[in-house]
Structure formats: C-alpha cells, structure tokens
PDB file of N, CA and C in Angstrom:
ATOM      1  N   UNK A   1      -1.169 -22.776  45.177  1.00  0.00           N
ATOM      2  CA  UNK A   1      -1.268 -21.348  45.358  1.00  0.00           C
ATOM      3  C   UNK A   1      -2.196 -20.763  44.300  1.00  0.00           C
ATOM      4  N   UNK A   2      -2.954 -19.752  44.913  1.00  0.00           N
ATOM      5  CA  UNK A   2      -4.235 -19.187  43.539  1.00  0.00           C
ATOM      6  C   UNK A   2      -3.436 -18.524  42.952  1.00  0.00           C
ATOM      7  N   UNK A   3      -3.691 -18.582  41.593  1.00  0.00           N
ATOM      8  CA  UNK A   3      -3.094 -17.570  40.011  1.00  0.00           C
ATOM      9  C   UNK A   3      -3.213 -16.121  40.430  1.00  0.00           C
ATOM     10  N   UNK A   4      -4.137 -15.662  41.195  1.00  0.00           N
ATOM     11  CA  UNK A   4      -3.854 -14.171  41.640  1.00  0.00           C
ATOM     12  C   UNK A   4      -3.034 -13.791  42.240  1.00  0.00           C
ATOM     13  N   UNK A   5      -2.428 -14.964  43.677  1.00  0.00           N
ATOM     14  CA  UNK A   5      -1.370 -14.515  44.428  1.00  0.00           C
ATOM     15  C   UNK A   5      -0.101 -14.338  43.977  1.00  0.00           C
ATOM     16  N   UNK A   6      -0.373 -15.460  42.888  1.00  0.00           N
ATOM     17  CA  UNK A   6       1.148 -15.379  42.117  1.00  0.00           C
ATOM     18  C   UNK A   6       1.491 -14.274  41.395  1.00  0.00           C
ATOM     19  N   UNK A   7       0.282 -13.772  40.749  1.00  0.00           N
ATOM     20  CA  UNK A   7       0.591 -12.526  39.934  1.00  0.00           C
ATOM     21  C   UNK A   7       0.660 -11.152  40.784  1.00  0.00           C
ATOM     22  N   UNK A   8       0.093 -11.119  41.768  1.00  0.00           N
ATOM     23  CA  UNK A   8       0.473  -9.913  43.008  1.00  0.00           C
ATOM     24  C   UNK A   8       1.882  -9.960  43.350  1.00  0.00           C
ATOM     25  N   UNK A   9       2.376 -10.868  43.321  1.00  0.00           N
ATOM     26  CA  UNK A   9       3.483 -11.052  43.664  1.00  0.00           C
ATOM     27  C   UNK A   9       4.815 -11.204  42.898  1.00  0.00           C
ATOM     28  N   UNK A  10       4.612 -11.348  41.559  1.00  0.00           N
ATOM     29  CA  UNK A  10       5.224 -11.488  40.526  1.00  0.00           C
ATOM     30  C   UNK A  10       5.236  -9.685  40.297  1.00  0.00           C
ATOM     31  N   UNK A  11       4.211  -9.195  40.418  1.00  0.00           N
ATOM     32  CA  UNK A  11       4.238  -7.539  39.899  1.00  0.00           C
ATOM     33  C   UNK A  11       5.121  -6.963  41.442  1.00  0.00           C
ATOM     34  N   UNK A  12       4.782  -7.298  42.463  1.00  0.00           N
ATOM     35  CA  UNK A  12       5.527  -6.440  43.080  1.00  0.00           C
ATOM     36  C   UNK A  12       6.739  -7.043  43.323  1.00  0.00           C
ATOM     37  N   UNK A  13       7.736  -8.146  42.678  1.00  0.00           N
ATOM     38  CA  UNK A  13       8.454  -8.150  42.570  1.00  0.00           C
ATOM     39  C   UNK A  13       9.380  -7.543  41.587  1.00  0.00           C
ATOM     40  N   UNK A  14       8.472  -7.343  40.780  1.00  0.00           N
ATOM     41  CA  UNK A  14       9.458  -6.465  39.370  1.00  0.00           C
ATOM     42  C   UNK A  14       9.118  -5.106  39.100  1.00  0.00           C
ATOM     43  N   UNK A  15       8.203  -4.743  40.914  1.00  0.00           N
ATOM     44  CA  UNK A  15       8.371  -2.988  40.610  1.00  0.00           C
ATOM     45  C   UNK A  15       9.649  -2.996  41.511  1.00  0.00           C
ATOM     46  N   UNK A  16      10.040  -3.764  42.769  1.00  0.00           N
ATOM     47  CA  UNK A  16      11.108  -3.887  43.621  1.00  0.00           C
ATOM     48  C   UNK A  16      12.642  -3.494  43.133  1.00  0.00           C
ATOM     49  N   UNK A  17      12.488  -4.690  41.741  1.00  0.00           N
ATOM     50  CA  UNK A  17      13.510  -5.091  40.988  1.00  0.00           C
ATOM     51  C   UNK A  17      13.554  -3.749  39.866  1.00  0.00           C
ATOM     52  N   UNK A  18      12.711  -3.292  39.802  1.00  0.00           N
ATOM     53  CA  UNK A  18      13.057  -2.370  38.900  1.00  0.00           C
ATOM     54  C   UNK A  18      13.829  -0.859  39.129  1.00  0.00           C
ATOM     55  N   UNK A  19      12.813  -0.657  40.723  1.00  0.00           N
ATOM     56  CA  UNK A  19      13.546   0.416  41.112  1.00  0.00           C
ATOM     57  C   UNK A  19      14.493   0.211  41.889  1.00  0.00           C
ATOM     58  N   UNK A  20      14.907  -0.910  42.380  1.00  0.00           N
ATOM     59  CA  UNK A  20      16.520  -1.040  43.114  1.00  0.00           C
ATOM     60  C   UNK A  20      17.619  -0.977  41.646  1.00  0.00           C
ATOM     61  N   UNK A  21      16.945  -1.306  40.660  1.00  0.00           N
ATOM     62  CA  UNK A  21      17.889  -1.641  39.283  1.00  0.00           C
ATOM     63  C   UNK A  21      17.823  -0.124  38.774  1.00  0.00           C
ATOM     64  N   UNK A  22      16.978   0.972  38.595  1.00  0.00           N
ATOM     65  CA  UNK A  22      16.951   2.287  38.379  1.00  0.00           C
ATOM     66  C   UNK A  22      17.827   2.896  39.614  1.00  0.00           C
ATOM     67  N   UNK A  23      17.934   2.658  41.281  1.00  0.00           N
ATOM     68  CA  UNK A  23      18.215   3.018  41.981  1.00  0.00           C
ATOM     69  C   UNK A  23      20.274   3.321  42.139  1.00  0.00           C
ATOM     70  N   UNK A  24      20.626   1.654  41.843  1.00  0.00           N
ATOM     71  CA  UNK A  24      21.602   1.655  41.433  1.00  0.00           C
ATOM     72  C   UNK A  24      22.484   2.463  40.074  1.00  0.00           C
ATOM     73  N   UNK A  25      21.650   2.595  39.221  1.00  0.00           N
ATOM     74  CA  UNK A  25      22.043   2.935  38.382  1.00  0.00           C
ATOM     75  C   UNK A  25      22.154   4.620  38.710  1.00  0.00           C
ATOM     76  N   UNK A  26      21.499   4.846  39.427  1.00  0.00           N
ATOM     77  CA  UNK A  26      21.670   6.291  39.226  1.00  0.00           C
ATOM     78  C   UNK A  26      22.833   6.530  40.561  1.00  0.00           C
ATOM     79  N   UNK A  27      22.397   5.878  41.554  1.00  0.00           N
ATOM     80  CA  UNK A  27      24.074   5.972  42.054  1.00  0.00           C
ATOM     81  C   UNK A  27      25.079   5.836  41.446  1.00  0.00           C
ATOM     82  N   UNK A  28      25.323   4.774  40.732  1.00  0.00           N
ATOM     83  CA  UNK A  28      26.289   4.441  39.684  1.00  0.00           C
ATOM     84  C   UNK A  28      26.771   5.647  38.827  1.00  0.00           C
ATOM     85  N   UNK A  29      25.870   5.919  38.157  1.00  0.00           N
ATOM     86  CA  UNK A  29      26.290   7.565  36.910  1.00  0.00           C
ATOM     87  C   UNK A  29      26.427   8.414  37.726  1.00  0.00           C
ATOM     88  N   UNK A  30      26.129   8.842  39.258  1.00  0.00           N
ATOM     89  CA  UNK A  30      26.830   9.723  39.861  1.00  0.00           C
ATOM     90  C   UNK A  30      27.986   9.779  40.223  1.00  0.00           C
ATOM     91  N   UNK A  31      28.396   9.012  40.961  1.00  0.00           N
ATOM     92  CA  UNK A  31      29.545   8.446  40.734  1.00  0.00           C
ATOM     93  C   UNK A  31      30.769   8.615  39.585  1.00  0.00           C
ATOM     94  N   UNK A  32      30.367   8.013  39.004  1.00  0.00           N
ATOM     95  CA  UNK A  32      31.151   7.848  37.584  1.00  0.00           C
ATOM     96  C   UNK A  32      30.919   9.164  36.943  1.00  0.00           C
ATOM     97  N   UNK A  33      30.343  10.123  37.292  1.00  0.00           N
ATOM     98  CA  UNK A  33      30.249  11.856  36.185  1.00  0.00           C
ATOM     99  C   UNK A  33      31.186  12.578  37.618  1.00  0.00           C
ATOM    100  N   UNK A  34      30.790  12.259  39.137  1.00  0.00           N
ATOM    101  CA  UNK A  34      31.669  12.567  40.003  1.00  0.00           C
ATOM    102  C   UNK A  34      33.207  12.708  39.464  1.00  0.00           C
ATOM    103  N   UNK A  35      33.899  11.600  39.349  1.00  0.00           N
ATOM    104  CA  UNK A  35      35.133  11.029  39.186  1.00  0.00           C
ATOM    105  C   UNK A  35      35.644  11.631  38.194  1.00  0.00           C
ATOM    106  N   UNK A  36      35.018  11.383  36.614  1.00  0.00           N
ATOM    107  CA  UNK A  36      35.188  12.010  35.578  1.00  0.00           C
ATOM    108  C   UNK A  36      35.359  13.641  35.763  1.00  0.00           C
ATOM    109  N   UNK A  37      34.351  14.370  36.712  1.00  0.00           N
ATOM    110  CA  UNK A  37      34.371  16.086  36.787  1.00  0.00           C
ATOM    111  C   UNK A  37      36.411  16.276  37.674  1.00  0.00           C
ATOM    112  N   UNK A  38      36.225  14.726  38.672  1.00  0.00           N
ATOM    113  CA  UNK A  38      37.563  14.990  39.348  1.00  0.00           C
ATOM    114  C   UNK A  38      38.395  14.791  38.613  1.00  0.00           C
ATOM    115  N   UNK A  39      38.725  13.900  38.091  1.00  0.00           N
ATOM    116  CA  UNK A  39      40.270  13.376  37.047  1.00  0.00           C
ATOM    117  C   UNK A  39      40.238  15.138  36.017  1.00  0.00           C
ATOM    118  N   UNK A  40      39.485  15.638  35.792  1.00  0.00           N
ATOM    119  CA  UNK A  40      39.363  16.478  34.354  1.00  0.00           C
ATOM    120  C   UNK A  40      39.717  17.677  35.623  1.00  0.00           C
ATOM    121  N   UNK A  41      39.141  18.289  36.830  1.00  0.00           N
ATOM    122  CA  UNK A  41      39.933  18.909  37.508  1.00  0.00           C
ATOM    123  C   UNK A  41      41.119  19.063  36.982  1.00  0.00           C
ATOM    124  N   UNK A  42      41.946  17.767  37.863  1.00  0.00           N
ATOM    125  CA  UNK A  42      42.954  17.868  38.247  1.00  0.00           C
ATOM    126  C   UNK A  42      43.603  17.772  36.800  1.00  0.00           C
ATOM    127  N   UNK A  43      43.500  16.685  35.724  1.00  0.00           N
ATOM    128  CA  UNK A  43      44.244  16.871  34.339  1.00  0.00           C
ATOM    129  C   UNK A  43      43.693  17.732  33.214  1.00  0.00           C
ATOM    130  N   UNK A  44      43.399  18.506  33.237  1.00  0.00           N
ATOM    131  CA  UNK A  44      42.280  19.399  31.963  1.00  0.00           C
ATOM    132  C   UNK A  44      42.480  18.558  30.965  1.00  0.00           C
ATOM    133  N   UNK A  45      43.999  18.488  30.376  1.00  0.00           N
ATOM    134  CA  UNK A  45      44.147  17.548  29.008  1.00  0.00           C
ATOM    135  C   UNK A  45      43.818  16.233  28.787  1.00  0.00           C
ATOM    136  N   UNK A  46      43.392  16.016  29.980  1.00  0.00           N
ATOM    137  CA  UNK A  46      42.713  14.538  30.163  1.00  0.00           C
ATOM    138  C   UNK A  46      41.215  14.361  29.633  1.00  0.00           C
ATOM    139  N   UNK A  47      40.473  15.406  29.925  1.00  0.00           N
ATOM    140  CA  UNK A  47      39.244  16.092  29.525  1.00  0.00           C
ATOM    141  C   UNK A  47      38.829  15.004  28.889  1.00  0.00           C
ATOM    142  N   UNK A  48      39.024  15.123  27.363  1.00  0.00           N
ATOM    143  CA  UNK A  48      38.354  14.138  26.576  1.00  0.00           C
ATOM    144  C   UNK A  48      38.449  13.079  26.338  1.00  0.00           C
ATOM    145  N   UNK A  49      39.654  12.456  27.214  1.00  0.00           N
ATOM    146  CA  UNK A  49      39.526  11.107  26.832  1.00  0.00           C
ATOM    147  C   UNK A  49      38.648  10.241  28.117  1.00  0.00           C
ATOM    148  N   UNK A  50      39.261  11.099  29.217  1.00  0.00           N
ATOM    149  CA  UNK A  50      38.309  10.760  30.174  1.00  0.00           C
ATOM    150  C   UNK A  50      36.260  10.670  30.016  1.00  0.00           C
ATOM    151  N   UNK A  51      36.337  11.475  29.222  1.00  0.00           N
ATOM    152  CA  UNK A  51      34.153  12.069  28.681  1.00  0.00           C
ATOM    153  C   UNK A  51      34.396  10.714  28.132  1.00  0.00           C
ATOM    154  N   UNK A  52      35.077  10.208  26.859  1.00  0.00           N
ATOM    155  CA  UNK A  52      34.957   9.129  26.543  1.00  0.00           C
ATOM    156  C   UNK A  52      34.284   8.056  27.398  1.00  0.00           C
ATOM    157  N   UNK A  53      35.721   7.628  28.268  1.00  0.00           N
ATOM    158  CA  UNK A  53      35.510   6.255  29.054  1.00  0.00           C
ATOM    159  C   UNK A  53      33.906   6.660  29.869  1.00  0.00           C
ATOM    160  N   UNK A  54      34.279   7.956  30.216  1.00  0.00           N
ATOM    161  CA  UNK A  54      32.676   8.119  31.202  1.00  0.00           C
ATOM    162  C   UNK A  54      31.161   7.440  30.686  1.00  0.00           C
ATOM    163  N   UNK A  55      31.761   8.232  29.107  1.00  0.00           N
ATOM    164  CA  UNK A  55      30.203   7.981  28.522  1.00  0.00           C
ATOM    165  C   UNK A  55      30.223   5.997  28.538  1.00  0.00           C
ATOM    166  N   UNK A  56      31.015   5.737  28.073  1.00  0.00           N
ATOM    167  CA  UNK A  56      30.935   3.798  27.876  1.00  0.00           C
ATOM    168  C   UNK A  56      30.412   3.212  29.006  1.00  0.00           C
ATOM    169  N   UNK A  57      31.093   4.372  29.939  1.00  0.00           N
ATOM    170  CA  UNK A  57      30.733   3.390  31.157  1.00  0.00           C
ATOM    171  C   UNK A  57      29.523   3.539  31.796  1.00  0.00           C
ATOM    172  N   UNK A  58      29.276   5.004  31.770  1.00  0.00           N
ATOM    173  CA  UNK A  58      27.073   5.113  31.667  1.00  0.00           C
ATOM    174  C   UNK A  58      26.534   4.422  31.073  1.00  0.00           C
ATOM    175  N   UNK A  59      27.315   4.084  29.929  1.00  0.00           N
ATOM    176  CA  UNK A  59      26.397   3.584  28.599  1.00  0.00           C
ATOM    177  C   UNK A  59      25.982   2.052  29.406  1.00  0.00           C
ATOM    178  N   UNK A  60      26.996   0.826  29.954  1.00  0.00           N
ATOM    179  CA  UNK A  60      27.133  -0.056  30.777  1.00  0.00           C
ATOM    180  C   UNK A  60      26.551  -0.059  31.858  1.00  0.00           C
ATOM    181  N   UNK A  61      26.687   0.733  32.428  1.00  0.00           N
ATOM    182  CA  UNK A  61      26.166   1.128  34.037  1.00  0.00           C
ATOM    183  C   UNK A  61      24.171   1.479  33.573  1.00  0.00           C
ATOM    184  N   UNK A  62      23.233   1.760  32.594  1.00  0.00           N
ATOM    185  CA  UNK A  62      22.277   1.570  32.217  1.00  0.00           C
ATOM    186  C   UNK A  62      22.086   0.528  31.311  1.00  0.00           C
ATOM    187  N   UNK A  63      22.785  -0.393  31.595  1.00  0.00           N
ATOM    188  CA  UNK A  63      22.493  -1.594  30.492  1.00  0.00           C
ATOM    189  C   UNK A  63      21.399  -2.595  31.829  1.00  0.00           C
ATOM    190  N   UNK A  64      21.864  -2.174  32.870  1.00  0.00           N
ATOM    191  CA  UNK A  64      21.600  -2.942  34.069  1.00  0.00           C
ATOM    192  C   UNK A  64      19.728  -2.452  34.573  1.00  0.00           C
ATOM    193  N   UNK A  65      19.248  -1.367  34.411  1.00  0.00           N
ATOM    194  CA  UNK A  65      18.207  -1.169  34.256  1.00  0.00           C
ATOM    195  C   UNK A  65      17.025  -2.114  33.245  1.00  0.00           C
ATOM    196  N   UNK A  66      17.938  -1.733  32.163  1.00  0.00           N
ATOM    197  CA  UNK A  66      17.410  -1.897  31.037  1.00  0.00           C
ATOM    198  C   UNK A  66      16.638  -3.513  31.012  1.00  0.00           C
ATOM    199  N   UNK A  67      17.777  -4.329  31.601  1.00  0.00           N
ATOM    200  CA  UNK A  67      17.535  -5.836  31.757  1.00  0.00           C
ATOM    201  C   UNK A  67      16.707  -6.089  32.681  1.00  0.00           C
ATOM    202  N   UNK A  68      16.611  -5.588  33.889  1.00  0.00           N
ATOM    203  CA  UNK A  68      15.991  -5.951  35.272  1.00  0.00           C
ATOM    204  C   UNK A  68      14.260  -5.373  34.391  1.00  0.00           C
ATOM    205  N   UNK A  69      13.866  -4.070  33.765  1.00  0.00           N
ATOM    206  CA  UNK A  69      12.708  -4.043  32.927  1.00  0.00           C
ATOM    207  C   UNK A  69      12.536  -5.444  32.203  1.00  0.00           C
ATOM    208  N   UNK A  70      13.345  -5.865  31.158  1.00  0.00           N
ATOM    209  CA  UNK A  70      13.180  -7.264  30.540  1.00  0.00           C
ATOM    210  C   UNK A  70      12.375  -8.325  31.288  1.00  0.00           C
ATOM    211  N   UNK A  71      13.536  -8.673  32.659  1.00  0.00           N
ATOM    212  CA  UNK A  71      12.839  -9.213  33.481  1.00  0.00           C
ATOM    213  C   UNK A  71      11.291  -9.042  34.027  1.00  0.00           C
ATOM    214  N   UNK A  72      11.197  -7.921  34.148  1.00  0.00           N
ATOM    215  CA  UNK A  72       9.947  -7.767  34.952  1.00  0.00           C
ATOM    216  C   UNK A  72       8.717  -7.986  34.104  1.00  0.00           C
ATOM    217  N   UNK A  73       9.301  -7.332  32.870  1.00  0.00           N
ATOM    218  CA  UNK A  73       7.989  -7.366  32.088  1.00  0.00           C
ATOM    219  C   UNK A  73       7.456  -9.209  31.573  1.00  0.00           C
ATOM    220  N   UNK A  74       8.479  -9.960  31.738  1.00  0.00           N
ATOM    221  CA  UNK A  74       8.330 -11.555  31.367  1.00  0.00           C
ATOM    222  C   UNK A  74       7.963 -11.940  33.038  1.00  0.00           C
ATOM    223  N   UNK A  75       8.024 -11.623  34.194  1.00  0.00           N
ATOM    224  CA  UNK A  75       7.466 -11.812  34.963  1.00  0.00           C
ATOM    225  C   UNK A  75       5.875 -11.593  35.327  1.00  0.00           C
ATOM    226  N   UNK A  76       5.495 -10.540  34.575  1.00  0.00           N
ATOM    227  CA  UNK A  76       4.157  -9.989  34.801  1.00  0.00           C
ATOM    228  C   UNK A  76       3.296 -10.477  33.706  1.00  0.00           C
ATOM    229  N   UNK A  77       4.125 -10.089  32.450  1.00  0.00           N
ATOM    230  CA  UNK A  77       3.220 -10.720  31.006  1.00  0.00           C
ATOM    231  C   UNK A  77       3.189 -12.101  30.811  1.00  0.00           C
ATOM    232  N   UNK A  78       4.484 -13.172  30.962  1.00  0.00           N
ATOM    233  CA  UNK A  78       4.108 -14.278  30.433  1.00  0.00           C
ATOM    234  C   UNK A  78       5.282 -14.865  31.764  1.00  0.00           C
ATOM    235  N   UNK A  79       4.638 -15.282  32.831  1.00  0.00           N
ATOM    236  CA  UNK A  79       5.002 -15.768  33.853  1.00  0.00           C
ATOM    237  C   UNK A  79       5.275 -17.216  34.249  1.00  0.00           C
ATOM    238  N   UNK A  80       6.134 -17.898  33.891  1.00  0.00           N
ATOM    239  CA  UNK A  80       6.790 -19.467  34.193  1.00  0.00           C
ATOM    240  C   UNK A  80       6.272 -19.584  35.329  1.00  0.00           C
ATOM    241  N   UNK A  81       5.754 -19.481  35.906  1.00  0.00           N
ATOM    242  CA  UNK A  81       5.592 -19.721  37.623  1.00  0.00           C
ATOM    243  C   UNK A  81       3.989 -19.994  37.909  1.00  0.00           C
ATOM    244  N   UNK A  82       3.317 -19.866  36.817  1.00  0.00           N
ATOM    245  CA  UNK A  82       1.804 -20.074  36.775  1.00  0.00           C
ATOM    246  C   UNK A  82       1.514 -21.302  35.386  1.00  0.00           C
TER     247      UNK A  82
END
C-alpha cells in the first residue's frame, strides 16, 4: 500500500475518532448536569454533594476525549502502520 494512502487514512480516522469521542462526551455531560439539575430538584439539601459527584464524573466522562486526541495525534505524527 503507498505511504500516502496510509496517511489519508490514518488522518481521517482520527478526525472520526475524535469527534465520535468529543460527540459522546458531550452527550455524556448532558446527561449527567441533566440528572444532577433533577436529584437537586427534588432534594435541595442534596445540592452539594450531588455538584460534587457531578463534577468527578465530567471530570471522567472528558478523560475519554482527551485519550481518543492522544490516539490520533500518534496516528497521524508517528504512525506504526507505515
């Protein structure tokens, strides 16, 4: 296979991967700020412990972006596959 095809293909795999990995994630923190706005509804005194867990779990729920970038960028810059 020519070194160009591989690298066309290596990049549009880790713009794919990047925005299904941004994509998720932002479903994800909706979600999870959803839930958090509901539980704090319904318990007010729950409020802050609930912001807590929320924030950890955004914090987690963008760890998953963060990596799938890792990936991409070792796919495009220094590529095992060529």
């Amino acid at each position: 296979m020519d070194h160009s095809l591989v690298l066309a293909f290596s990049a549009l795999g880790a713009a794919i991967g990047i925005g299904l990995a941004a994509l998720g994630a932002a479903i994800g923190d909706g979600h999870a700020a959803a839930k958090m706005l509901e539980g704090t509804a319904r318990q007010p005194e729950m409020g802050g412990k609930l912001l807590v867990n929320m924030l950890i779990s955004v914090g987690l729920i963008e760890s998953m972006p963060i990596i799938a970038a890792v990936i991409a960028i070792v796919l495009v810059f220094a590529n095992p596959l060529i």
